[in-house]
PDB file of N, CA and C in Angstrom:
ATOM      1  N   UNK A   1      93.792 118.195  91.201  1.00  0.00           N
ATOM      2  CA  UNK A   1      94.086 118.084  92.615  1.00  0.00           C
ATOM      3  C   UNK A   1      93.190 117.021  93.263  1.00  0.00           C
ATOM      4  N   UNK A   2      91.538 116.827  92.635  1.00  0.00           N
ATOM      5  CA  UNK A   2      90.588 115.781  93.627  1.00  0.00           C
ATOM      6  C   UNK A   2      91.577 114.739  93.345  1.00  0.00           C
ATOM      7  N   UNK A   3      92.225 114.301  91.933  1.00  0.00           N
ATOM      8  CA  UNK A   3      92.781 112.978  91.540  1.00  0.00           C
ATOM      9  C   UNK A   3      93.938 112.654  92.696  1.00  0.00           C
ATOM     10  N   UNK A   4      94.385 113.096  92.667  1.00  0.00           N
ATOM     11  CA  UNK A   4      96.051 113.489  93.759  1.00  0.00           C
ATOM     12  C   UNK A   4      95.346 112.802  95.183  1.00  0.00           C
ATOM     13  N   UNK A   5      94.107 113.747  96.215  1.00  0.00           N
ATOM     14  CA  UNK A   5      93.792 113.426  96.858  1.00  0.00           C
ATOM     15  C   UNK A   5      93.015 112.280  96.893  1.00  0.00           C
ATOM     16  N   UNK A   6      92.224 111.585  95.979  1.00  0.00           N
ATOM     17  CA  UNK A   6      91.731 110.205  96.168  1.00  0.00           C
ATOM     18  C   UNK A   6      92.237 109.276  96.254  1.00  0.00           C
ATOM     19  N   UNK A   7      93.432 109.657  95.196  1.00  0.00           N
ATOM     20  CA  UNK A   7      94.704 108.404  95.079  1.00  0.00           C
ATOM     21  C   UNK A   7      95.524 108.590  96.486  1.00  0.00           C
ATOM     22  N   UNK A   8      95.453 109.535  97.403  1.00  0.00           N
ATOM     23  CA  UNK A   8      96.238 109.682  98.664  1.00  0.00           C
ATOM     24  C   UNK A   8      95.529 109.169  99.833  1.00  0.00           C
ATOM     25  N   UNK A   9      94.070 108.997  99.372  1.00  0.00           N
ATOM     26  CA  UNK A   9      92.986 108.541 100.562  1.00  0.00           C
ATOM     27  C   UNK A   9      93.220 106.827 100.748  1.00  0.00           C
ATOM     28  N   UNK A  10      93.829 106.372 100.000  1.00  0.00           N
ATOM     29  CA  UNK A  10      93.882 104.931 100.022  1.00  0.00           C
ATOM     30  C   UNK A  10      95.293 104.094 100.314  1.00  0.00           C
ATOM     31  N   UNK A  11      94.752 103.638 101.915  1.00  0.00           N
ATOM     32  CA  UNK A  11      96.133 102.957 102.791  1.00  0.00           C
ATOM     33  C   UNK A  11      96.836 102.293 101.428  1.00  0.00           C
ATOM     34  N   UNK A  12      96.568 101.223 101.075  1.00  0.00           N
ATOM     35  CA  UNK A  12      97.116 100.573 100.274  1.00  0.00           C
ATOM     36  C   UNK A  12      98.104 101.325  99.223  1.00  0.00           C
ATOM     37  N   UNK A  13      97.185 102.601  98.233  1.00  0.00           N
ATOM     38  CA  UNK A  13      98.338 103.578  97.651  1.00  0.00           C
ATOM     39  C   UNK A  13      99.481 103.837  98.198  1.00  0.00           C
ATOM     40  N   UNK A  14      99.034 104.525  99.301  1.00  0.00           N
ATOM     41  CA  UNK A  14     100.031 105.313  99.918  1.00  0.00           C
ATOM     42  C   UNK A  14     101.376 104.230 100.673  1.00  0.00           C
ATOM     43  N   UNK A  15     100.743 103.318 100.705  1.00  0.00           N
ATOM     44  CA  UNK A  15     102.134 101.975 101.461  1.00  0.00           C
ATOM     45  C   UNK A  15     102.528 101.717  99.662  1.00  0.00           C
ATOM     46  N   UNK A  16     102.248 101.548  98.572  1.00  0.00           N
ATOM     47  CA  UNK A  16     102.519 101.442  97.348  1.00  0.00           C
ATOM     48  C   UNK A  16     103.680 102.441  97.123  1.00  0.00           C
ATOM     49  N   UNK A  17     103.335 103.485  97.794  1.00  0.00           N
ATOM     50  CA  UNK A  17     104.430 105.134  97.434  1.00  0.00           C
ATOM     51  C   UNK A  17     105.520 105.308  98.208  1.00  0.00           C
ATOM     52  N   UNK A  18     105.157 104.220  99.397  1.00  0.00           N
ATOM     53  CA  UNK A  18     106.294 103.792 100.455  1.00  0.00           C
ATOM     54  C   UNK A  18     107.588 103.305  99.396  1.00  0.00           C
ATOM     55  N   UNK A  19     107.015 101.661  99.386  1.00  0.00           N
ATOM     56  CA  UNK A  19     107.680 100.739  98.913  1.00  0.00           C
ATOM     57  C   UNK A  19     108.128 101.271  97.618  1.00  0.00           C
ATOM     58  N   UNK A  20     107.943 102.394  96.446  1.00  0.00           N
ATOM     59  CA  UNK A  20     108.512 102.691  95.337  1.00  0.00           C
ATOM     60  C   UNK A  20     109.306 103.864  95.800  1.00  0.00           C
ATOM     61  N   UNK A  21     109.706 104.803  97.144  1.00  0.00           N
ATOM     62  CA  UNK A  21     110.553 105.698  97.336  1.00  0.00           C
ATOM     63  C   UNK A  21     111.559 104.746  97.427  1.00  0.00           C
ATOM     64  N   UNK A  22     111.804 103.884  97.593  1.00  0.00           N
ATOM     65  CA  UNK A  22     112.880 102.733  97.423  1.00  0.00           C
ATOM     66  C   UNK A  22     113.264 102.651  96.573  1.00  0.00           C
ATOM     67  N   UNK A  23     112.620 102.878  95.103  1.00  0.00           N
ATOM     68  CA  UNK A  23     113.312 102.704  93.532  1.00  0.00           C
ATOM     69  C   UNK A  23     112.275 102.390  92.854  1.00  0.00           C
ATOM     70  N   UNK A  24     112.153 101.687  91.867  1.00  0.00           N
ATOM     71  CA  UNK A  24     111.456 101.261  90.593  1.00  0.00           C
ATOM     72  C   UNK A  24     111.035  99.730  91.135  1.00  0.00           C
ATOM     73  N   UNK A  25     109.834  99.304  90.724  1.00  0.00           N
ATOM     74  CA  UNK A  25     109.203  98.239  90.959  1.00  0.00           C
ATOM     75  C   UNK A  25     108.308  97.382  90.199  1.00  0.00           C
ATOM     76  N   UNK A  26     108.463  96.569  89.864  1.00  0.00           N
ATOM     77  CA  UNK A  26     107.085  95.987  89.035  1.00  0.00           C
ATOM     78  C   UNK A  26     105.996  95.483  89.495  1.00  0.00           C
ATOM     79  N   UNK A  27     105.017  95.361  89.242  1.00  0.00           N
ATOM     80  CA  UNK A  27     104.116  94.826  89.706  1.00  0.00           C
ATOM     81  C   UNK A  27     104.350  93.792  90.473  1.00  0.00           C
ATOM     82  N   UNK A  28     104.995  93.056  90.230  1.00  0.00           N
ATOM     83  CA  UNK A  28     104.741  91.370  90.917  1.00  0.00           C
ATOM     84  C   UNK A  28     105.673  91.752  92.006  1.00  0.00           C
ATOM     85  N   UNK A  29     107.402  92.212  92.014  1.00  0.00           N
ATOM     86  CA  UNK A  29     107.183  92.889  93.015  1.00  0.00           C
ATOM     87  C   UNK A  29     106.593  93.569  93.857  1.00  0.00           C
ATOM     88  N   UNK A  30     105.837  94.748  93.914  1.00  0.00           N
ATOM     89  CA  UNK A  30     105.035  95.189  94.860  1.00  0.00           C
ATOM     90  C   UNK A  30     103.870  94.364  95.574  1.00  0.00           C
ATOM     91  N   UNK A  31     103.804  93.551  94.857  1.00  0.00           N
ATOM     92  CA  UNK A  31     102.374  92.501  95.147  1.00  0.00           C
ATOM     93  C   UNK A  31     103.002  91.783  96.265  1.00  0.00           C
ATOM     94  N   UNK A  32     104.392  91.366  96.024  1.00  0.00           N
ATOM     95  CA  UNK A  32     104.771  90.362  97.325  1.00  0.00           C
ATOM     96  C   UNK A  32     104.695  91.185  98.550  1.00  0.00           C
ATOM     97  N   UNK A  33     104.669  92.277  98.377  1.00  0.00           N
ATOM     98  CA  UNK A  33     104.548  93.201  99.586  1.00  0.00           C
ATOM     99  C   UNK A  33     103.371  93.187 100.098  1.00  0.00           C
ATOM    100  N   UNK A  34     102.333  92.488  99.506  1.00  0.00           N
ATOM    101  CA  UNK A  34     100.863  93.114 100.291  1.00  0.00           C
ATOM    102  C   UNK A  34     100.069  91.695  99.863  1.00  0.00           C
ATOM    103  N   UNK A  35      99.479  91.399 100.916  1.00  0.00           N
ATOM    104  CA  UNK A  35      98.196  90.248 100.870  1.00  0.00           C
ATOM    105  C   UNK A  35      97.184  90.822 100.103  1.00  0.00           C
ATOM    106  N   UNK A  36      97.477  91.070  98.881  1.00  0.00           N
ATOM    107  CA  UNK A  36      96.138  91.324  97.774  1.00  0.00           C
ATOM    108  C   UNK A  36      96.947  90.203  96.387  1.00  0.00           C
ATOM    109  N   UNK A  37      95.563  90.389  95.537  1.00  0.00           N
ATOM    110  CA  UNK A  37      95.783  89.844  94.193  1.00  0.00           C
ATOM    111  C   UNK A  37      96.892  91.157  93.647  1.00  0.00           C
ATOM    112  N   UNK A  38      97.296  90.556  92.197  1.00  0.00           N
ATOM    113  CA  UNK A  38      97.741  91.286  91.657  1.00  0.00           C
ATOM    114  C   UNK A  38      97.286  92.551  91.016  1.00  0.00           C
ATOM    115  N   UNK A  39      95.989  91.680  90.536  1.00  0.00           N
ATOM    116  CA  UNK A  39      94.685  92.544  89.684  1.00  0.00           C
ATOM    117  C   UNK A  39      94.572  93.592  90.851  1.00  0.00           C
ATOM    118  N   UNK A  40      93.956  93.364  92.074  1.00  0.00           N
ATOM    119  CA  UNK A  40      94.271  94.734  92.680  1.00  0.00           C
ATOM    120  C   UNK A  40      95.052  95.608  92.769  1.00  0.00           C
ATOM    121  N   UNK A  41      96.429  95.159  92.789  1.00  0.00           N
ATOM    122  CA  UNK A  41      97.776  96.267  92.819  1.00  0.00           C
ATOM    123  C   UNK A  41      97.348  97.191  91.686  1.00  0.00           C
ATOM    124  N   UNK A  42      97.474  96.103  90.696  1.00  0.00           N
ATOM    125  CA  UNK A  42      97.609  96.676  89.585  1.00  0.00           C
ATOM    126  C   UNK A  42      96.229  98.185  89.081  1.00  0.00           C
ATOM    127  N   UNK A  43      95.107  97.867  89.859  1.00  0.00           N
ATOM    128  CA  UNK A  43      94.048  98.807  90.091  1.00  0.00           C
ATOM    129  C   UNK A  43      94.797  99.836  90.960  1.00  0.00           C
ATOM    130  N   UNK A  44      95.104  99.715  91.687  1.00  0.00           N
ATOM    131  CA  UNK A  44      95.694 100.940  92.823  1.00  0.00           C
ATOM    132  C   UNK A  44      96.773 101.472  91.987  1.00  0.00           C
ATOM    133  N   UNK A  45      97.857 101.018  91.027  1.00  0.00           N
ATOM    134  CA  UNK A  45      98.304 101.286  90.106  1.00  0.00           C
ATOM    135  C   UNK A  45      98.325 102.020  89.049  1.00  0.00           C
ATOM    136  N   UNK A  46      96.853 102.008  88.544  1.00  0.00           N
ATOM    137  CA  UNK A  46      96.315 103.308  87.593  1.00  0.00           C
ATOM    138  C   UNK A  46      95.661 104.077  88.156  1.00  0.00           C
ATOM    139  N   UNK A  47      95.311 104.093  89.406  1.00  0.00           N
ATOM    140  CA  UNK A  47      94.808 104.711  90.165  1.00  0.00           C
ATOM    141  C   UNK A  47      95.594 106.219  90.608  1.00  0.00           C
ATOM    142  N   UNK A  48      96.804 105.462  90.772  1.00  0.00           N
ATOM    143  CA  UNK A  48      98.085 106.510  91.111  1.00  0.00           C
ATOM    144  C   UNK A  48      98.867 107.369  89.991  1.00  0.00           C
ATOM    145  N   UNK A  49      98.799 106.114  88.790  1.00  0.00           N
ATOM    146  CA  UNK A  49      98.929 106.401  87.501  1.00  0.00           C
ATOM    147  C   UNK A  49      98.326 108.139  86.745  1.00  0.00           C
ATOM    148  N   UNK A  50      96.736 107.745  87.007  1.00  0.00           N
ATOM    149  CA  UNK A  50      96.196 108.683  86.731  1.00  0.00           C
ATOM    150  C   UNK A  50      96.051 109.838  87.529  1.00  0.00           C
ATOM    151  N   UNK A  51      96.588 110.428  88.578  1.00  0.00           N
ATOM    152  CA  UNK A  51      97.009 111.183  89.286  1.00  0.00           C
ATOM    153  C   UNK A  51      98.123 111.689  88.849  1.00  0.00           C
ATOM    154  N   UNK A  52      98.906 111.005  88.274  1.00  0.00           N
ATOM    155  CA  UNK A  52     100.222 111.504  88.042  1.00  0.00           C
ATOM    156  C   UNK A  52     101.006 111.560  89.222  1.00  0.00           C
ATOM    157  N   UNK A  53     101.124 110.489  90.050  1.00  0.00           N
ATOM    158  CA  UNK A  53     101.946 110.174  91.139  1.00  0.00           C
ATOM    159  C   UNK A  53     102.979 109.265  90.941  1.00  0.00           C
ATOM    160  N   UNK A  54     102.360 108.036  89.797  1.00  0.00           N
ATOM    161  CA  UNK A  54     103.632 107.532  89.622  1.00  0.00           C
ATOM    162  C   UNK A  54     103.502 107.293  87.825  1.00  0.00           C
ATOM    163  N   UNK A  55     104.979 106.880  87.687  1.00  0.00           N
ATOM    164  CA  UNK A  55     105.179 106.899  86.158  1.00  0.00           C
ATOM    165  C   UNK A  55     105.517 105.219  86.064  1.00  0.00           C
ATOM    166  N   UNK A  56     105.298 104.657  84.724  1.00  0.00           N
ATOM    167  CA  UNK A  56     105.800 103.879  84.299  1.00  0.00           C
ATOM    168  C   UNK A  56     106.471 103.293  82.898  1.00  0.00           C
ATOM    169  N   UNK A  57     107.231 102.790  83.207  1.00  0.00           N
ATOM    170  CA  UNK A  57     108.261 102.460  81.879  1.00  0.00           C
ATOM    171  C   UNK A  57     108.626 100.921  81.569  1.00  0.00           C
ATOM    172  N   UNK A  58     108.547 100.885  80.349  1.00  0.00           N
ATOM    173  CA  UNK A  58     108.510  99.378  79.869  1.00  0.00           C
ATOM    174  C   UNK A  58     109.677  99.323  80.002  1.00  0.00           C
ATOM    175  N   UNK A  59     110.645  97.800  80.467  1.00  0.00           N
ATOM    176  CA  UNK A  59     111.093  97.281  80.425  1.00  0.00           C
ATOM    177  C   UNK A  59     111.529  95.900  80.048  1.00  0.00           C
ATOM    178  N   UNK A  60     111.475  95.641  78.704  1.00  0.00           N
ATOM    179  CA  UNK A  60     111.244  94.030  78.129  1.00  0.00           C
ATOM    180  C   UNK A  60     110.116  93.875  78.422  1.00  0.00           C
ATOM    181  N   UNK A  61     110.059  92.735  78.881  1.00  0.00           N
ATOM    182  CA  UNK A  61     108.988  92.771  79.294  1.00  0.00           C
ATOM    183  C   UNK A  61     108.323  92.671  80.564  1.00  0.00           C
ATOM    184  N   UNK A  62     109.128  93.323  81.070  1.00  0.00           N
ATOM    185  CA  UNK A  62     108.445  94.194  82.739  1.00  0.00           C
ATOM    186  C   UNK A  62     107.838  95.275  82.329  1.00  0.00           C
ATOM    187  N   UNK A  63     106.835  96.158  83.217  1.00  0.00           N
ATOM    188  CA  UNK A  63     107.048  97.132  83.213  1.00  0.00           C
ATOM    189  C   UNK A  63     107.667  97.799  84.622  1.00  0.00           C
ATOM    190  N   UNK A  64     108.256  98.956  85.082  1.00  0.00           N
ATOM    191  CA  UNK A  64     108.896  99.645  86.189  1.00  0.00           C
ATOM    192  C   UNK A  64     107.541 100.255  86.677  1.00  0.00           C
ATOM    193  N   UNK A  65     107.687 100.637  87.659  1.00  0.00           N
ATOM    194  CA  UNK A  65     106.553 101.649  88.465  1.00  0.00           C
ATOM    195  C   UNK A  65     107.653 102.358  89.569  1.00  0.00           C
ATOM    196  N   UNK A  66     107.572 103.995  89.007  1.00  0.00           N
ATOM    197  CA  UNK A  66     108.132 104.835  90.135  1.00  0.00           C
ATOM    198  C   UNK A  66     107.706 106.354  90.140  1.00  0.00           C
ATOM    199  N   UNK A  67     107.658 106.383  91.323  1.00  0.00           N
ATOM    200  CA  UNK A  67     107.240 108.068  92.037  1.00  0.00           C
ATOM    201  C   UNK A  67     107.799 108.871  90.990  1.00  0.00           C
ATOM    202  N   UNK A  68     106.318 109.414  90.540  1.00  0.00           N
ATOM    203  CA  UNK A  68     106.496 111.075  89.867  1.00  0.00           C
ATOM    204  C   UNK A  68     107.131 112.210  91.126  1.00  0.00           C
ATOM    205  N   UNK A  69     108.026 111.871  91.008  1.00  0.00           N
ATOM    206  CA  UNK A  69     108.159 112.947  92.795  1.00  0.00           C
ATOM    207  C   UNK A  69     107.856 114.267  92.236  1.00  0.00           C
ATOM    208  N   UNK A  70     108.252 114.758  91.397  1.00  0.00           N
ATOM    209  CA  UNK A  70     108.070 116.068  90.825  1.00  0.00           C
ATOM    210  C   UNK A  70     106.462 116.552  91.072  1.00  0.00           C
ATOM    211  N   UNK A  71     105.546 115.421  90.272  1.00  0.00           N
ATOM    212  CA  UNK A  71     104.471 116.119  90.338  1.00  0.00           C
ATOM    213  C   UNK A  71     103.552 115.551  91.627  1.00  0.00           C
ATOM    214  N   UNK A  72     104.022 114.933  92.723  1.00  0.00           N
ATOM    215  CA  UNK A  72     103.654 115.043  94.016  1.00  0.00           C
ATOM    216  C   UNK A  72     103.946 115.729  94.864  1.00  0.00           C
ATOM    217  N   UNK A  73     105.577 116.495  94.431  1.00  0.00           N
ATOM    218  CA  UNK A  73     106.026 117.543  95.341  1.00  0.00           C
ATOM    219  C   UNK A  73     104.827 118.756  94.683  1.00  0.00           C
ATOM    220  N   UNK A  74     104.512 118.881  93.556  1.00  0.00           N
ATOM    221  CA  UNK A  74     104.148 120.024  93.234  1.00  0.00           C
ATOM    222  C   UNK A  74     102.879 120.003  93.326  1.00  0.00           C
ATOM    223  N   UNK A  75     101.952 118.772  93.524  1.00  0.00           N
ATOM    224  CA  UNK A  75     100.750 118.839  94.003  1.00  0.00           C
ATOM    225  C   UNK A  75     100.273 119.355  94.954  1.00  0.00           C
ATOM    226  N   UNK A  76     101.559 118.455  96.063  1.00  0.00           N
ATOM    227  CA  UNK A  76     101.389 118.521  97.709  1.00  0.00           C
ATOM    228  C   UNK A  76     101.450 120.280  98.155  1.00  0.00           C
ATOM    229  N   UNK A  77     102.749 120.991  97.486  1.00  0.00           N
ATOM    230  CA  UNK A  77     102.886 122.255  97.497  1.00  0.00           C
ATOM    231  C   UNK A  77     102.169 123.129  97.493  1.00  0.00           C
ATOM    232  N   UNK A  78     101.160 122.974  96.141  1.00  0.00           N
ATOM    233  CA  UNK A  78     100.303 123.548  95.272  1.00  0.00           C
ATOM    234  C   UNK A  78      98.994 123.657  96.398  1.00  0.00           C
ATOM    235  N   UNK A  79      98.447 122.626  96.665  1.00  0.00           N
ATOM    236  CA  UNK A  79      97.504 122.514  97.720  1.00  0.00           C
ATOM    237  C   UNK A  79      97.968 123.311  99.115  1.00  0.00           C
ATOM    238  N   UNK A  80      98.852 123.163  99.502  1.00  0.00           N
ATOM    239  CA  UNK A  80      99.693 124.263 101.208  1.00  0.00           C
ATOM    240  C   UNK A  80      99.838 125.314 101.178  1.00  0.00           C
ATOM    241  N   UNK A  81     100.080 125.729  99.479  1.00  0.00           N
ATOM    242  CA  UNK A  81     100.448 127.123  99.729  1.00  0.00           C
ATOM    243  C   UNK A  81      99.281 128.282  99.819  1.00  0.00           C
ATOM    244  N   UNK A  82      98.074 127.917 100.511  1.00  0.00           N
ATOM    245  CA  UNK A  82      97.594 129.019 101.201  1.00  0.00           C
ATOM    246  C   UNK A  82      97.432 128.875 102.643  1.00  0.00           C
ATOM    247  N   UNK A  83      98.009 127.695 103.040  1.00  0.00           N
ATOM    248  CA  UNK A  83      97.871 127.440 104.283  1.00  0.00           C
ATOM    249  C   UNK A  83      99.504 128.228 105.401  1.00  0.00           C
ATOM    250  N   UNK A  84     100.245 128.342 104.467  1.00  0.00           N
ATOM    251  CA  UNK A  84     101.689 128.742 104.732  1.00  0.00           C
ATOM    252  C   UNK A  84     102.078 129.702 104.389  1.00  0.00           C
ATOM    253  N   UNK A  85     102.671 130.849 105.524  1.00  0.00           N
ATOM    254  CA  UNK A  85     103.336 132.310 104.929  1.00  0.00           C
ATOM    255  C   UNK A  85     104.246 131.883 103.956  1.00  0.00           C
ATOM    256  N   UNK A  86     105.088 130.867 104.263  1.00  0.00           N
ATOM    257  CA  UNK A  86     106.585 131.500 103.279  1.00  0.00           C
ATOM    258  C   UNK A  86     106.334 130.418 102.263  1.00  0.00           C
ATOM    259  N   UNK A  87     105.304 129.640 101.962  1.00  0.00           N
ATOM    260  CA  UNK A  87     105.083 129.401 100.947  1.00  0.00           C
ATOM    261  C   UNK A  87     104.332 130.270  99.850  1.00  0.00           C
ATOM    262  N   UNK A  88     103.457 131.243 100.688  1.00  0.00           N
ATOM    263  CA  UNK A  88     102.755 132.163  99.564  1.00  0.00           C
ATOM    264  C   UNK A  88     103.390 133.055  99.056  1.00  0.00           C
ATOM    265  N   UNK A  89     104.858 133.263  99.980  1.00  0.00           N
ATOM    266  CA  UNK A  89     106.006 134.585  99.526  1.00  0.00           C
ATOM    267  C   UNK A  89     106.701 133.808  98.243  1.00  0.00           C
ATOM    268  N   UNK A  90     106.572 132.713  98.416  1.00  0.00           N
ATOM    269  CA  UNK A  90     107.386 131.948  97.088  1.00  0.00           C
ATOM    270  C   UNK A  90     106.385 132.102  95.986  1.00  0.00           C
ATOM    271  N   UNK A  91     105.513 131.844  96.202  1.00  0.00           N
ATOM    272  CA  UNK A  91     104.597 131.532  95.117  1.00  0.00           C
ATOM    273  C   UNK A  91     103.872 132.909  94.512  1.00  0.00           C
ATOM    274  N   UNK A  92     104.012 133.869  95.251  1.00  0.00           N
ATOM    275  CA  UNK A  92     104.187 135.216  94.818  1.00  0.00           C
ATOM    276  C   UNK A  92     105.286 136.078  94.141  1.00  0.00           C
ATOM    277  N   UNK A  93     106.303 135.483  94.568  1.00  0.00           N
ATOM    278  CA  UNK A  93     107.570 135.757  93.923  1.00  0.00           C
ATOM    279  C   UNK A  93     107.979 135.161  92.438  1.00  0.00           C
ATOM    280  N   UNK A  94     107.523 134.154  92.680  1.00  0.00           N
ATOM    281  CA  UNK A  94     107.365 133.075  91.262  1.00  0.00           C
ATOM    282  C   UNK A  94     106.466 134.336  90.445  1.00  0.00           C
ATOM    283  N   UNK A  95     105.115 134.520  90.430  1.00  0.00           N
ATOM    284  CA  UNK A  95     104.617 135.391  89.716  1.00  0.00           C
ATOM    285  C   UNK A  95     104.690 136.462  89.384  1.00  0.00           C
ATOM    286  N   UNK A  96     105.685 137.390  90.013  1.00  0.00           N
ATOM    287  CA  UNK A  96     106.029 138.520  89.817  1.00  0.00           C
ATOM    288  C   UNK A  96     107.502 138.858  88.906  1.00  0.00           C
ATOM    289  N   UNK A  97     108.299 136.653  88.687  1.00  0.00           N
ATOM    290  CA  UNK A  97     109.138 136.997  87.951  1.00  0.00           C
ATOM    291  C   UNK A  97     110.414 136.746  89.069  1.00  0.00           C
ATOM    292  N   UNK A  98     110.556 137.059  90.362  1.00  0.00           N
ATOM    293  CA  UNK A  98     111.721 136.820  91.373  1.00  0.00           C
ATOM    294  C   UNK A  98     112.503 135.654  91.579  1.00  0.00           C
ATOM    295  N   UNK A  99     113.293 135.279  92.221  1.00  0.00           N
ATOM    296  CA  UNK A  99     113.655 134.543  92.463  1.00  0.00           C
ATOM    297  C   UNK A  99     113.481 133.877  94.218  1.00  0.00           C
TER     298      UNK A  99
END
């Protein structure tokens, strides 16, 4: 969970998570999006990487970069659900086997 939140503390990530709810991206794409080097993207990149926020897949020789949505929905979740009744009724229900 710290990984999730460090990689979420950083403007740049999080405009990175923008621009890939749009689809799949490569590096050099995303770079035209932002007044940095590449070498930086590409740092904010494993950054997110290693969070498990986003995934990537070779393509020839691209590689893709796109939202783990799964395991950001289930991060983001994971972290709320003591902050939220009817999330803790879910997440109690989950453990008891319910639906």
């Amino acid at each position: 969970m710290n990984d999730v939140f460090k990689a979420l503390s950083s403007e740049p990530r999080r405009r990175i998570l923008n621009h890939l709810a749009g689809g799949p991206m490569t590096v050099g794409e995303i770079t035209e999006k932002f007044d940095m080097e590449m070498s930086s993207i590409s740092k904010h990149l494993s950054i997110l990487k290693s969070a498990d926020l986003v995934r990537e897949q070779k393509r020839g020789q691209h590689v893709l970069y796109s939202i783990a949505s799964d395991n950001l929905a289930n991060s983001i979740y994971s972290f709320l659900t003591p902050f939220c009744p009817s999330a803790r009724k879910i997440a109690k229900d989950r453990k008891l086997g319910g639906s």
